[in-house]
Protein backbone atom coordinates (compact mmCIF):
# COMPACT_ATOMS: atom_id res chain seq x y z
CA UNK A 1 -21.79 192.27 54.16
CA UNK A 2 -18.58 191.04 52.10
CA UNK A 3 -17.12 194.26 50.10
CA UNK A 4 -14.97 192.37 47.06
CA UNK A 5 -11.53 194.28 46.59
CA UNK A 6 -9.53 191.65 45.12
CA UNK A 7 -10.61 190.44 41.60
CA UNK A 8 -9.72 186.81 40.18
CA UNK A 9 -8.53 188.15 36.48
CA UNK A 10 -7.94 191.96 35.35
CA UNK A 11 -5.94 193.44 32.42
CA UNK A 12 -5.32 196.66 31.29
CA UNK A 13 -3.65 198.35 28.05
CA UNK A 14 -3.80 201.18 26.08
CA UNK A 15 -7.65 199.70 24.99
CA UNK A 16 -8.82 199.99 29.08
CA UNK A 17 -9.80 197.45 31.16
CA UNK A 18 -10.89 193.61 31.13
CA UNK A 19 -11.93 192.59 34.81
CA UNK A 20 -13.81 189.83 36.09
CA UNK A 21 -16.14 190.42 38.50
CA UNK A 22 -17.90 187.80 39.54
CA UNK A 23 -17.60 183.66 39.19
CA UNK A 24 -20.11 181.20 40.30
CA UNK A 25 -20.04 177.48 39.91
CA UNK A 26 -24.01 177.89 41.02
CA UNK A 27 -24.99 180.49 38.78
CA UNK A 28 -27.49 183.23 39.49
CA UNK A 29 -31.12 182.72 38.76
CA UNK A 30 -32.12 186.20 38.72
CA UNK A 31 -30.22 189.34 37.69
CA UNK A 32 -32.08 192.93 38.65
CA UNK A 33 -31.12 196.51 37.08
CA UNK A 34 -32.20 199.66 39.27
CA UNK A 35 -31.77 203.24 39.16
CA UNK A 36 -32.54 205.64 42.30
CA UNK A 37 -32.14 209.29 42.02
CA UNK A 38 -29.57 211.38 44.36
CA UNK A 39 -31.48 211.03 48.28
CA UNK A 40 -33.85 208.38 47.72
CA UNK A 41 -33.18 204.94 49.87
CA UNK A 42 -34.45 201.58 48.74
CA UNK A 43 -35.06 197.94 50.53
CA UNK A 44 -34.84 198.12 54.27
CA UNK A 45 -35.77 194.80 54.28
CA UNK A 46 -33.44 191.22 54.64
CA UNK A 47 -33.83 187.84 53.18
CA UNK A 48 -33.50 185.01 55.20
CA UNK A 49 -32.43 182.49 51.84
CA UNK A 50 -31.44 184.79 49.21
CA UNK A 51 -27.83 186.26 48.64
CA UNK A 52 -27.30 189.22 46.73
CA UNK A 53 -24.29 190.57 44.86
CA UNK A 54 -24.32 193.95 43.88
CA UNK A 55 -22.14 195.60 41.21
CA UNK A 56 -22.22 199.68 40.98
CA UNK A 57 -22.54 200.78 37.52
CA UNK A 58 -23.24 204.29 38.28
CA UNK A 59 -22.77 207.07 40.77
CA UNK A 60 -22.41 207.02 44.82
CA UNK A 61 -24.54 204.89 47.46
CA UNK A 62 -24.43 204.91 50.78
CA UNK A 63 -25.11 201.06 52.48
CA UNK A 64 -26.70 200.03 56.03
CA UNK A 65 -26.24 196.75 57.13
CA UNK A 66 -28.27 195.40 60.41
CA UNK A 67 -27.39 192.15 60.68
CA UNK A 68 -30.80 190.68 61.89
CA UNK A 69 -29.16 187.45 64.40
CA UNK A 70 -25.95 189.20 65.98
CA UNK A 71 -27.19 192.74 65.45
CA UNK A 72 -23.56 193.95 64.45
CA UNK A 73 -24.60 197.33 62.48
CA UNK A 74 -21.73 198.51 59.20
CA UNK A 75 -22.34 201.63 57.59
CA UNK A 76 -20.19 201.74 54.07
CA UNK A 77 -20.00 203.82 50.72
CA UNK A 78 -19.41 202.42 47.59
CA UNK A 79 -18.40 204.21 44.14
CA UNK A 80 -18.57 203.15 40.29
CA UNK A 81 -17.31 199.54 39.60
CA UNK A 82 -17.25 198.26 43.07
CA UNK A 83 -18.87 195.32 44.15
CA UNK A 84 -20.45 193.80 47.52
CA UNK A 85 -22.31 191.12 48.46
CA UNK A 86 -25.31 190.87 51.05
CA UNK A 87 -25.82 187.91 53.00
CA UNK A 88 -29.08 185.97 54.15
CA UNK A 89 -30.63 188.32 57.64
CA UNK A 90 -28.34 191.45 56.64
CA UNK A 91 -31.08 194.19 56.81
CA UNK A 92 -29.76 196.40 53.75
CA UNK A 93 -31.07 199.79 52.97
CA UNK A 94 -29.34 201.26 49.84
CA UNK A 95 -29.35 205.48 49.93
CA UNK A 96 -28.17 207.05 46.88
CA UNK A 97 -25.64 209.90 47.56
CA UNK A 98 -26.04 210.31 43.58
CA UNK A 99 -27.86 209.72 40.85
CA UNK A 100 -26.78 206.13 40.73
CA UNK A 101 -27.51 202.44 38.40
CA UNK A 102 -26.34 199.00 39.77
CA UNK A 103 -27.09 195.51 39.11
CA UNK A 104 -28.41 192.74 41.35
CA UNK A 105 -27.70 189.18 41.17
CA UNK A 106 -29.26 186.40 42.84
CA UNK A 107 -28.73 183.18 43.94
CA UNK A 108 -32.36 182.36 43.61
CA UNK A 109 -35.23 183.66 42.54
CA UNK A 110 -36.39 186.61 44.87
CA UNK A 111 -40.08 186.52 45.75
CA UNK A 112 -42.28 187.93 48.38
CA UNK A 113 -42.08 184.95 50.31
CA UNK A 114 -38.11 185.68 51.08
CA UNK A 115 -38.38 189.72 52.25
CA UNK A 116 -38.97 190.67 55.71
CA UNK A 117 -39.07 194.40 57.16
CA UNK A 118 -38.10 193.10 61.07
């Protein structure tokens, strides 16, 4: 798992904040919205092709990583506006420690053909 800290372009003035968050010379070809409600967990599952970048719109989550070739385990929690990215055979299971909202982009098109439990 990458965890983004450093961001190419951000301003701020007495109007807020202009930040960008993500640049890709690929593009994504699938973006995903999702809500979970305070204790509930979602995916548990890795990709072997697909990369995901996730930005957190709302709220507190809670992220498990089980890498699923080295088996190298991280445990992080992430708060409103930060960003991380999940690579290909990173087992990621998502627990909201909040009611939380985040968007998913992906570098191709997710499909049950790409999601694997173990």
């Amino acid at each position: 798992m990458k965890v983004i800290t450093d961001y190419e372009f951000s301003f701020k003035d007495e109007r807020g904040i202009l930040r960008q968050l993500i640049s890709s010379q690929h593009g994504f070809k699938q973006i995903n919205w999702a809500t979970s409600k305070k204790g509930v967990s979602r995916g548990g599952h890795f990709h072997k092709i697909v990369t995901e970048t996730f930005y957190l719109i709302k709220g507190r989550v809670k992220v498990h990583i089980k890498n699923m070739k080295t088996h190298e385990e991280q445990n992080k929690v992430f708060e409103i506006g930060d960003i991380f990215i999940i690579e290909p055979y990173d087992k990621h299971t998502v627990e909201a420690l909040e009611d939380s909202e985040w968007v998913a982009f992906f570098n191709e098109q997710i499909n049950n053909g790409d999601i694997y439990k173990e």
